[in-house]
N, C-alpha and C. Protein backbone atom coordinates (compact mmCIF):
# COMPACT_ATOMS: atom_id res chain seq x y z
N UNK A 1 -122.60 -0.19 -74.37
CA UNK A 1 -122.13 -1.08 -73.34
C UNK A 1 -122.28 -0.40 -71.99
N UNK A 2 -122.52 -1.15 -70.95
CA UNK A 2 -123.31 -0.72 -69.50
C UNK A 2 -121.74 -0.37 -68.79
N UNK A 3 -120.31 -1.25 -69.41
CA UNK A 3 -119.44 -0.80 -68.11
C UNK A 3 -118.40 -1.01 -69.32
N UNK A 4 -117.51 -0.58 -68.94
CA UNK A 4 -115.91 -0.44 -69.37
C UNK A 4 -114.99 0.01 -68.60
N UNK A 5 -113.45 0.06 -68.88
CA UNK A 5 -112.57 0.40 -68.70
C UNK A 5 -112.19 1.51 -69.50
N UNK A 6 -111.50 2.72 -68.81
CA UNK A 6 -111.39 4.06 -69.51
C UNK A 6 -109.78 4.03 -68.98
N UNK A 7 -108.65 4.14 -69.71
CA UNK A 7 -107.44 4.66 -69.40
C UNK A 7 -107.48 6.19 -70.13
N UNK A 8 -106.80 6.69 -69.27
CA UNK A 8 -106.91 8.99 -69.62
C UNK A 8 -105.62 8.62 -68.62
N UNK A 9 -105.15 9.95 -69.22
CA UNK A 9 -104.04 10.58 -69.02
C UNK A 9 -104.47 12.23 -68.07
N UNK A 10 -103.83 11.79 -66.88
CA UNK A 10 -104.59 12.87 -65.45
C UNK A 10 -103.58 14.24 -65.92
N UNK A 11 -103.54 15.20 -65.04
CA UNK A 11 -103.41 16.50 -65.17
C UNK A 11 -101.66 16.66 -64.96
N UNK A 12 -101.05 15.43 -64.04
CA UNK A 12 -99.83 15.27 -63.71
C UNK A 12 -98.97 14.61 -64.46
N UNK A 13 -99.56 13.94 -65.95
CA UNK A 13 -99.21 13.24 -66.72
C UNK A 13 -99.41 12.05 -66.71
N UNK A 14 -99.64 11.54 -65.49
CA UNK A 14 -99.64 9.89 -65.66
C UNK A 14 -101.03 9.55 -65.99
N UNK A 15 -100.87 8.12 -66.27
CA UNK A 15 -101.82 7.20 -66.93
C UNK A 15 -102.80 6.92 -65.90
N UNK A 16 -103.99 6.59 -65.37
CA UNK A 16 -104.49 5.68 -65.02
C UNK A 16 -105.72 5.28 -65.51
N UNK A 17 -106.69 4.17 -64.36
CA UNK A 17 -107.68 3.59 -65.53
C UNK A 17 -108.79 3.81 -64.48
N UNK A 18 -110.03 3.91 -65.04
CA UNK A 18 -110.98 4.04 -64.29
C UNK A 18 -112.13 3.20 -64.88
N UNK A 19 -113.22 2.50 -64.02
CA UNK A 19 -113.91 1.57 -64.29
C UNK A 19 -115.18 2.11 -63.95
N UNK A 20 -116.25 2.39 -65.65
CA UNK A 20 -117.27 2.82 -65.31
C UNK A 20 -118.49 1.86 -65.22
N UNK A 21 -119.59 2.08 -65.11
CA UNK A 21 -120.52 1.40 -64.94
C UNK A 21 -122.37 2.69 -65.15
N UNK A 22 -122.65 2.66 -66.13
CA UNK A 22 -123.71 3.23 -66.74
C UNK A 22 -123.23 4.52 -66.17
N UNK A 23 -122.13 4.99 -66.96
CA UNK A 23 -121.72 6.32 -67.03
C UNK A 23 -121.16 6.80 -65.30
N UNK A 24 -121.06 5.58 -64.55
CA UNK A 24 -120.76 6.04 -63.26
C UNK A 24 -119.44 5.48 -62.89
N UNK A 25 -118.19 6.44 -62.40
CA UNK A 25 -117.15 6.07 -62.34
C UNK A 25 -117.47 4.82 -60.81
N UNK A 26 -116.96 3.63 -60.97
CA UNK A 26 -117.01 2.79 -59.61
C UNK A 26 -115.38 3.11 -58.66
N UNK A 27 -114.58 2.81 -59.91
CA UNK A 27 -113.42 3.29 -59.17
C UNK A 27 -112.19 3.55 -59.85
N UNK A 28 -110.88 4.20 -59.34
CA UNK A 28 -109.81 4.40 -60.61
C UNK A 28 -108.47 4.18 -59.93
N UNK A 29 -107.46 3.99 -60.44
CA UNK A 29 -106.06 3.43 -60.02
C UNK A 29 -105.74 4.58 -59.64
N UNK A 30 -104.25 4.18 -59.14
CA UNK A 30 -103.11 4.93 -58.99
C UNK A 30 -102.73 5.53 -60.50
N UNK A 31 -102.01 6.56 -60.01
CA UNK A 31 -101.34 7.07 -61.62
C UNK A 31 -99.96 6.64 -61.74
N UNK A 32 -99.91 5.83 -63.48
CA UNK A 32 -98.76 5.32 -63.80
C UNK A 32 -98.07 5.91 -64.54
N UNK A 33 -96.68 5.55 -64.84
CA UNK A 33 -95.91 6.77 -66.11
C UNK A 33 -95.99 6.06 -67.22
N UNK A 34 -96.35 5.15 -67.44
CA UNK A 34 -96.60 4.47 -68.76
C UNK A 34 -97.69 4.13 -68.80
N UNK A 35 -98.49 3.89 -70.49
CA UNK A 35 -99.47 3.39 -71.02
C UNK A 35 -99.68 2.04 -70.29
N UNK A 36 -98.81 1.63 -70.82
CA UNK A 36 -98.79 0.18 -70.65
C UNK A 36 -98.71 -0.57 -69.62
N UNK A 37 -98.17 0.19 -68.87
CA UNK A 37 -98.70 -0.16 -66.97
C UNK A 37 -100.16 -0.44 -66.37
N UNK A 38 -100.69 1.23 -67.19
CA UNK A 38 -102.23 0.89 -66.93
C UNK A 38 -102.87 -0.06 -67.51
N UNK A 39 -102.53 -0.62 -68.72
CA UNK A 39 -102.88 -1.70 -69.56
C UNK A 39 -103.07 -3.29 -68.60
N UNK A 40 -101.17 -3.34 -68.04
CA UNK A 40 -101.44 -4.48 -67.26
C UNK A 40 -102.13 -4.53 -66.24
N UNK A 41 -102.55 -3.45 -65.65
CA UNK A 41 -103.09 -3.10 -64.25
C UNK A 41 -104.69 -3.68 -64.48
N UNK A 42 -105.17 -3.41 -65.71
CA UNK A 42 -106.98 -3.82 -66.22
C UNK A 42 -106.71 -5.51 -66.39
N UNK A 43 -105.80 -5.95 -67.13
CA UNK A 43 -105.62 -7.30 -67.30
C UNK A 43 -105.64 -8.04 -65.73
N UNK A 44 -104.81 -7.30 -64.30
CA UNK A 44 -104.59 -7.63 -63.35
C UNK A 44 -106.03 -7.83 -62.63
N UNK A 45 -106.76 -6.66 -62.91
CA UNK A 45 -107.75 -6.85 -62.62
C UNK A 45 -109.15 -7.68 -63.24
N UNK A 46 -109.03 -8.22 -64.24
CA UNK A 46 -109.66 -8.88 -64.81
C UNK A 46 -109.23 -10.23 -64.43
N UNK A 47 -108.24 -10.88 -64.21
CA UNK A 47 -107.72 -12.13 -63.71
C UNK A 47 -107.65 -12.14 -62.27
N UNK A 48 -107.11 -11.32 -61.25
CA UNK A 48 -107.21 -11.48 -59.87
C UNK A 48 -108.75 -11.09 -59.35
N UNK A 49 -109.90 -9.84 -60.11
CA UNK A 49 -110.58 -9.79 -59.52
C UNK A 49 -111.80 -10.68 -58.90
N UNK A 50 -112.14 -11.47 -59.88
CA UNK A 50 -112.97 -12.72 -59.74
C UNK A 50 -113.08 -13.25 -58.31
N UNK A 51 -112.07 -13.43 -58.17
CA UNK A 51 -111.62 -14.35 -56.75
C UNK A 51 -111.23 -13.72 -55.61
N UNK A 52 -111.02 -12.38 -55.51
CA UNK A 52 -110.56 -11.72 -54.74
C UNK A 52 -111.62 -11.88 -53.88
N UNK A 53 -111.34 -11.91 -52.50
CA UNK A 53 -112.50 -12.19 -50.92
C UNK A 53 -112.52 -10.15 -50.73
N UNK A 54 -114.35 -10.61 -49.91
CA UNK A 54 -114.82 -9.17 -49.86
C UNK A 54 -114.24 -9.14 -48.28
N UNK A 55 -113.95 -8.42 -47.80
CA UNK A 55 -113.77 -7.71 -46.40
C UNK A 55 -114.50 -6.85 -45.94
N UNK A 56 -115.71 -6.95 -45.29
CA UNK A 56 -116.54 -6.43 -44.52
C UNK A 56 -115.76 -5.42 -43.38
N UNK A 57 -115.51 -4.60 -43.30
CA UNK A 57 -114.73 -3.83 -42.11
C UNK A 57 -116.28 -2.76 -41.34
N UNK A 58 -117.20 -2.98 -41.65
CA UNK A 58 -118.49 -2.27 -40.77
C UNK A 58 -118.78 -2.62 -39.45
């Protein structure tokens, strides 16, 4: 598969998720103290991202 979602557990303990794309990280959350935070955080982003407007700031 060309992209996924990776939740790891960082050096400080917390959770977060990072979104690759042919082995290239695009981007990764905040760190959470639960699993399951990061869990809702991919769902959040799978339902709000679609629609979310781009902001050009150049």
């Amino acid at each position: 598969m060309a992209h996924k979602f990776e939740v790891y557990k960082d050096r400080a303990g917390e959770f977060r998720v990072r979104f690759k794309y042919n082995s290239e990280v695009m981007f990764s959350t905040e760190g959470y103290s639960s699993k399951s935070s990061a869990m809702n955080a991919i769902e959040s982003i799978k339902k709000n991202g679609p629609s979310a407007p781009v902001e050009d700031n150049s």
